[in-house]
PDB file of N, CA and C in Angstrom:
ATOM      1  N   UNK A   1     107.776  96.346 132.112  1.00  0.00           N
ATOM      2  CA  UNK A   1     108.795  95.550 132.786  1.00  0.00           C
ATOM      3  C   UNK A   1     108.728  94.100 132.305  1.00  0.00           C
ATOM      4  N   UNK A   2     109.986  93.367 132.978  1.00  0.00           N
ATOM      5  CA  UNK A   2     109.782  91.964 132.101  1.00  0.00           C
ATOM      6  C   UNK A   2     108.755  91.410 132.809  1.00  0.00           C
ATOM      7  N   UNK A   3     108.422  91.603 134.326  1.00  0.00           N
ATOM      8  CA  UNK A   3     107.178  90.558 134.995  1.00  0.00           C
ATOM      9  C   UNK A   3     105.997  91.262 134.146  1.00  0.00           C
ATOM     10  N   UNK A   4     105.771  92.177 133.534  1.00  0.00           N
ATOM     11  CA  UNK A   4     104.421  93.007 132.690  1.00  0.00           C
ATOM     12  C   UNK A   4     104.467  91.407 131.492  1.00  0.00           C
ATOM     13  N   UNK A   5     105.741  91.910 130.660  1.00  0.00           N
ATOM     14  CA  UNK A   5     105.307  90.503 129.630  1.00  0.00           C
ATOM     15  C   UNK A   5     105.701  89.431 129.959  1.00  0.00           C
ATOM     16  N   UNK A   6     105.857  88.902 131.011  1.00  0.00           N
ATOM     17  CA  UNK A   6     105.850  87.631 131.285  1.00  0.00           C
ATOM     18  C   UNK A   6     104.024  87.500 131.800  1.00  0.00           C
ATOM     19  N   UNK A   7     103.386  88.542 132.547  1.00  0.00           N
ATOM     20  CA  UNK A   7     102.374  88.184 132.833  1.00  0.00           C
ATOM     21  C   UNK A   7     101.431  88.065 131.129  1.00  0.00           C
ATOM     22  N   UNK A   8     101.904  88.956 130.412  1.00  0.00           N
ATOM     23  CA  UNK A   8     101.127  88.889 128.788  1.00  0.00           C
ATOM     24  C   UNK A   8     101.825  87.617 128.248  1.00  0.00           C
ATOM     25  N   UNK A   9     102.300  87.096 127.843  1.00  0.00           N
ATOM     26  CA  UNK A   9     102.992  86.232 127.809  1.00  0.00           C
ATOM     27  C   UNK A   9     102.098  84.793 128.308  1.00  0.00           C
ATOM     28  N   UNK A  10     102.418  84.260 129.692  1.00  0.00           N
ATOM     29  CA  UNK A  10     101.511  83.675 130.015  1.00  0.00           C
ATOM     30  C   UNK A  10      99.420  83.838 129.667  1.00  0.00           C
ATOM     31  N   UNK A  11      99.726  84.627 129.983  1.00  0.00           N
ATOM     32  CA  UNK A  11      97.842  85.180 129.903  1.00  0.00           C
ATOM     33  C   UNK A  11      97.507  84.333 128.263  1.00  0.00           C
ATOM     34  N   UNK A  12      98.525  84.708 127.200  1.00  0.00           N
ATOM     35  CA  UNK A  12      98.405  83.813 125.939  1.00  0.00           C
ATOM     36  C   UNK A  12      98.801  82.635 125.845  1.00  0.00           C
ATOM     37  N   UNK A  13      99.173  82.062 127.127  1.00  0.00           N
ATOM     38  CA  UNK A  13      99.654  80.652 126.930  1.00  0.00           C
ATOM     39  C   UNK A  13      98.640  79.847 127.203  1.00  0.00           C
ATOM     40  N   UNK A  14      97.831  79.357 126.418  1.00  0.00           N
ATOM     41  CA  UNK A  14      96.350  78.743 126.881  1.00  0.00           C
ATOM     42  C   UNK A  14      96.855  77.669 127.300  1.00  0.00           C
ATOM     43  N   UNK A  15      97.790  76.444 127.019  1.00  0.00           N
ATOM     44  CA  UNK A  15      97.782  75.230 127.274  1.00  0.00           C
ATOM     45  C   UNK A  15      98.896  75.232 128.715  1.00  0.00           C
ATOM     46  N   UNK A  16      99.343  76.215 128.803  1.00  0.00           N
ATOM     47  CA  UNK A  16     100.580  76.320 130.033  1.00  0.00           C
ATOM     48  C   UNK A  16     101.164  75.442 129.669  1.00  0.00           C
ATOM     49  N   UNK A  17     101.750  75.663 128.414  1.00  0.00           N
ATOM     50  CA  UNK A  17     102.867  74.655 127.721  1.00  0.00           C
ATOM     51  C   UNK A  17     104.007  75.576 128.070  1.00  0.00           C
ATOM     52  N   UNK A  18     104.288  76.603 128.681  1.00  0.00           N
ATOM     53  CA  UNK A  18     105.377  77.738 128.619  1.00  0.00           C
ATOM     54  C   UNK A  18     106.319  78.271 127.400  1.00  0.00           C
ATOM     55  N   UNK A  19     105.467  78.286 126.224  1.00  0.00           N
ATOM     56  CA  UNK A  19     105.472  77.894 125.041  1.00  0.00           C
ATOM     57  C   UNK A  19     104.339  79.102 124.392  1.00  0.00           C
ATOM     58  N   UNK A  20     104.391  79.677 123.426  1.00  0.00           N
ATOM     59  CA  UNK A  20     103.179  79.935 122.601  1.00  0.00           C
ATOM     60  C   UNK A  20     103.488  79.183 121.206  1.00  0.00           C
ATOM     61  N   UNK A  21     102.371  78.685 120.574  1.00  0.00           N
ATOM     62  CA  UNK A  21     102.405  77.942 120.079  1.00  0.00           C
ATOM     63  C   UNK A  21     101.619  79.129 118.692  1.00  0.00           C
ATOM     64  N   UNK A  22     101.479  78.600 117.399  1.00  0.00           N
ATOM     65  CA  UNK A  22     100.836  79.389 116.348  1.00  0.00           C
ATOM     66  C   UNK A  22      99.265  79.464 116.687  1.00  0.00           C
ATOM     67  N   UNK A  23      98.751  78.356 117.271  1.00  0.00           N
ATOM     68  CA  UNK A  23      97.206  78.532 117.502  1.00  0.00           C
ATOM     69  C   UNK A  23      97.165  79.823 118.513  1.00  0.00           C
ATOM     70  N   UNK A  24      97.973  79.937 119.306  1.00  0.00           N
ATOM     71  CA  UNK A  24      97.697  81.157 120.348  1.00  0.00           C
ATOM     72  C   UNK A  24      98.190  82.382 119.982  1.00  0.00           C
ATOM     73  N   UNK A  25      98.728  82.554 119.278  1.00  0.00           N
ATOM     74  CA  UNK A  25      99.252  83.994 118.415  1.00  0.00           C
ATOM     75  C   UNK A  25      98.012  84.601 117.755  1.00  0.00           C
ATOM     76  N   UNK A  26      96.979  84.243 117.100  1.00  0.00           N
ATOM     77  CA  UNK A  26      96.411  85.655 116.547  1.00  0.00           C
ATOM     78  C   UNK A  26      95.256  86.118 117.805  1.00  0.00           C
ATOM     79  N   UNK A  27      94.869  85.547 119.359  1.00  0.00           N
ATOM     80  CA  UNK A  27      94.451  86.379 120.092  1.00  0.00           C
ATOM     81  C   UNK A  27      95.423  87.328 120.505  1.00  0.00           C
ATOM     82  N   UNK A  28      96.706  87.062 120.719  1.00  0.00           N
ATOM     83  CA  UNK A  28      97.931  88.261 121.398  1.00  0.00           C
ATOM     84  C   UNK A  28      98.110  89.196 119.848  1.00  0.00           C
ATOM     85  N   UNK A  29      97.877  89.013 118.521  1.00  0.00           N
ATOM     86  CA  UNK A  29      98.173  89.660 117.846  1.00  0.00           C
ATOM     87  C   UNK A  29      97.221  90.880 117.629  1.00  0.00           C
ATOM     88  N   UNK A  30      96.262  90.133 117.772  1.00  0.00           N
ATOM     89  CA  UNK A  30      94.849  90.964 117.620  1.00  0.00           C
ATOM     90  C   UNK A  30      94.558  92.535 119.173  1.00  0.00           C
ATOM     91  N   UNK A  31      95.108  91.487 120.162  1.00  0.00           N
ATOM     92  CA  UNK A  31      95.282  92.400 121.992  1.00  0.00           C
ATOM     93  C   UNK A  31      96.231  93.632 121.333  1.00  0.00           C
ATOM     94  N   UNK A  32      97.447  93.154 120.852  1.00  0.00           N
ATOM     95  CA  UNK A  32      98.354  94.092 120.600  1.00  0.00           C
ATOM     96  C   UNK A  32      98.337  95.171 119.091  1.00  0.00           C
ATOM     97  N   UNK A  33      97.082  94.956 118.633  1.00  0.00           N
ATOM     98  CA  UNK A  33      97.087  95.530 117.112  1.00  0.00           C
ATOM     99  C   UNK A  33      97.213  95.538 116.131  1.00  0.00           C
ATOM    100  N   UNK A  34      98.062  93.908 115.945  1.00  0.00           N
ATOM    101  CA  UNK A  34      98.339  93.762 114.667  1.00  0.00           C
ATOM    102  C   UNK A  34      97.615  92.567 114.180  1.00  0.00           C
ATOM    103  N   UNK A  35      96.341  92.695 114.054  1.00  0.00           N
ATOM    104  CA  UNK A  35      95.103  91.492 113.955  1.00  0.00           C
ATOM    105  C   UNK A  35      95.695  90.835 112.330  1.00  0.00           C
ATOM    106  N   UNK A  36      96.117  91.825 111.620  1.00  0.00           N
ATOM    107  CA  UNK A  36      96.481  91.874 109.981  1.00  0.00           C
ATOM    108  C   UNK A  36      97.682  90.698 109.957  1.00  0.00           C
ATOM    109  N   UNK A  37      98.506  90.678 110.722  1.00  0.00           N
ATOM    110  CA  UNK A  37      99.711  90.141 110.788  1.00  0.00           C
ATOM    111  C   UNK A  37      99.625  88.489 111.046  1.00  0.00           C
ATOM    112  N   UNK A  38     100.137  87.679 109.932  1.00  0.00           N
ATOM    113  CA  UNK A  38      99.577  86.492 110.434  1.00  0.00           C
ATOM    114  C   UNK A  38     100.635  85.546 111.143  1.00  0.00           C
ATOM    115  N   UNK A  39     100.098  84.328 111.850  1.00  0.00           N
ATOM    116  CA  UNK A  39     100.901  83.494 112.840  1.00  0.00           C
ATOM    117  C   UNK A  39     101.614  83.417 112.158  1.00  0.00           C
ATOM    118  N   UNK A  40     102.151  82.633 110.868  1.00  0.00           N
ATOM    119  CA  UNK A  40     103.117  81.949 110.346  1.00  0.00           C
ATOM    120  C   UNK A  40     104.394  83.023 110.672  1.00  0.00           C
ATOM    121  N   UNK A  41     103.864  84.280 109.827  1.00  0.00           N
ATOM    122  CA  UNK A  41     105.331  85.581 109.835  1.00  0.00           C
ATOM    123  C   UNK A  41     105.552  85.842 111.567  1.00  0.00           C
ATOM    124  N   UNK A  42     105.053  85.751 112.208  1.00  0.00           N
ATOM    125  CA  UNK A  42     105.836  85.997 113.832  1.00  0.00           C
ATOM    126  C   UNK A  42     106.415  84.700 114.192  1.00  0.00           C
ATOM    127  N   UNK A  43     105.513  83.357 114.103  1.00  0.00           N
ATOM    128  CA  UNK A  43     106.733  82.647 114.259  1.00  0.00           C
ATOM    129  C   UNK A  43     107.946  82.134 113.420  1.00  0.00           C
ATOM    130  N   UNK A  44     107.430  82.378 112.103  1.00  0.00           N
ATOM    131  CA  UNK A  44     109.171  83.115 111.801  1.00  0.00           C
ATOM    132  C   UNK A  44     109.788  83.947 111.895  1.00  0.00           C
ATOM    133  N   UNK A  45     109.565  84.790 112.579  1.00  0.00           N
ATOM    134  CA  UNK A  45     110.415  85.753 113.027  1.00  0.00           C
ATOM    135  C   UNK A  45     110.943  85.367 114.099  1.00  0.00           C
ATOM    136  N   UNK A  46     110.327  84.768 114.959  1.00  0.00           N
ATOM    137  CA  UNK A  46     110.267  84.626 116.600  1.00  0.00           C
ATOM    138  C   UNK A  46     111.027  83.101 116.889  1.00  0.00           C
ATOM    139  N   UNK A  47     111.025  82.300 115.731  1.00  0.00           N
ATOM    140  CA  UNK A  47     111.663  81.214 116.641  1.00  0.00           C
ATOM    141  C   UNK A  47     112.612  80.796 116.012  1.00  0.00           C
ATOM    142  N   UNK A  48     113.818  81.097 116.725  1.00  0.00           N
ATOM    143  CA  UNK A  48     115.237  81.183 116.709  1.00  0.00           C
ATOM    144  C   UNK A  48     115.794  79.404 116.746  1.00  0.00           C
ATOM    145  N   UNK A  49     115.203  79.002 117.309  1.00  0.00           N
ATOM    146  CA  UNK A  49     115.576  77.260 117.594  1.00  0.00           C
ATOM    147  C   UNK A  49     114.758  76.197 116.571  1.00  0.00           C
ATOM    148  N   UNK A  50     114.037  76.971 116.157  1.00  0.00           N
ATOM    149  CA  UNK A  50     113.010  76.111 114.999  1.00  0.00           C
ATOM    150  C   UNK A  50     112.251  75.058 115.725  1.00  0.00           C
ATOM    151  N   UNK A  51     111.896  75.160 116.953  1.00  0.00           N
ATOM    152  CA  UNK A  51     110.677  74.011 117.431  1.00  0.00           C
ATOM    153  C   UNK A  51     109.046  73.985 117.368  1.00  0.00           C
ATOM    154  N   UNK A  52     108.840  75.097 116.319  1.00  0.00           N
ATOM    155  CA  UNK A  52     107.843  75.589 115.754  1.00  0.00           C
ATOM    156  C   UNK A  52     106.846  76.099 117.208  1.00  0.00           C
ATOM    157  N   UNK A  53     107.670  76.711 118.151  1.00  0.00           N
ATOM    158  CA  UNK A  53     106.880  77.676 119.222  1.00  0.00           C
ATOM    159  C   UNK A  53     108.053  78.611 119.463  1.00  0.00           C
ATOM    160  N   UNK A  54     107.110  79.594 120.775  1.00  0.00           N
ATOM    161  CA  UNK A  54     108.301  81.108 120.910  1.00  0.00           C
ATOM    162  C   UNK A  54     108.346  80.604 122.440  1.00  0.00           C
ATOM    163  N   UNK A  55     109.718  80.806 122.976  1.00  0.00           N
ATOM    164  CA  UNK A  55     109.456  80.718 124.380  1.00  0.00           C
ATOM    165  C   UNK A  55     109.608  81.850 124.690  1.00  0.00           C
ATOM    166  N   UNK A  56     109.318  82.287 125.952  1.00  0.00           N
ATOM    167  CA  UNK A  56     109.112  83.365 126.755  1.00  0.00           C
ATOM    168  C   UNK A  56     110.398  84.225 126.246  1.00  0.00           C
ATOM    169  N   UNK A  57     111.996  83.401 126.335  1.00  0.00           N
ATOM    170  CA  UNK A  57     112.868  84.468 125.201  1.00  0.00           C
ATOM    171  C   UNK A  57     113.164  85.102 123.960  1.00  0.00           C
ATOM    172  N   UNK A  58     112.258  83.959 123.641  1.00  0.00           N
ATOM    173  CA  UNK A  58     112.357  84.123 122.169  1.00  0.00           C
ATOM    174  C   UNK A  58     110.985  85.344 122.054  1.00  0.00           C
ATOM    175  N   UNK A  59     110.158  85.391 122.423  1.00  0.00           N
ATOM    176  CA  UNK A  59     109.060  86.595 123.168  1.00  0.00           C
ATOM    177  C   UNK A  59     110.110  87.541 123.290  1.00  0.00           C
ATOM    178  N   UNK A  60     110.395  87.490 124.483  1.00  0.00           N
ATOM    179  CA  UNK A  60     111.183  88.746 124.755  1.00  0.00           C
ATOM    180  C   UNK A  60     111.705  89.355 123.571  1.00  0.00           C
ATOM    181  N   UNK A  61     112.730  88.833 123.007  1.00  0.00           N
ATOM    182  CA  UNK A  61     113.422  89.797 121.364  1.00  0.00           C
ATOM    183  C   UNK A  61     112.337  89.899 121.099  1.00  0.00           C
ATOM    184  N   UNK A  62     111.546  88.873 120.577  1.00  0.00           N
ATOM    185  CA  UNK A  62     110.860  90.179 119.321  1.00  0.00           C
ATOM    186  C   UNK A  62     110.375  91.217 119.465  1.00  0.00           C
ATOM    187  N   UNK A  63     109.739  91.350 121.133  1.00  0.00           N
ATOM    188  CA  UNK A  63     108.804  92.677 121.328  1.00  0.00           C
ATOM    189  C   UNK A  63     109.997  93.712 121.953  1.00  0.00           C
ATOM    190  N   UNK A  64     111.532  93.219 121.922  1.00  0.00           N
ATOM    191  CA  UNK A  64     112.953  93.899 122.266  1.00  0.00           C
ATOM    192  C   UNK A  64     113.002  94.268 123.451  1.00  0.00           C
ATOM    193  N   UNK A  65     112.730  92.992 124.044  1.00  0.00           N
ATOM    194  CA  UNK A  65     112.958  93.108 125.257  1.00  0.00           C
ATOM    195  C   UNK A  65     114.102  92.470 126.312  1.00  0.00           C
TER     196      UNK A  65
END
């Protein structure tokens, strides 16, 4: 459900910037399996506005939600 990744989501937001930022991406990458996959390629994938973080929507698409 969306409160499931909003709670994953937060849980990786170390600074409670409401924000993930590239430093906090390879613990959620690594939780979710893809340890191989590096920050740079998700947040290009992931950030649609270019403020070099994902917000919680920009989260949402990528994991298609």
């Amino acid at each position: 459900t969306r409160d499931e990744i909003k709670a994953f989501f937060d849980q990786h937001d170390d600074d409670k910037s409401g924000t993930l930022e590239k430093n906090e991406l390879p613990p959620l990458l690594k939780e979710i399996g893809l340890e191989g996959v590096q920050a740079d390629q998700v947040l290009a994938a992931a950030d649609e506005n270019g403020d070099g973080k994902i917000s919680f929507d920009e989260f949402c698409k990528l994991v298609g939600v």
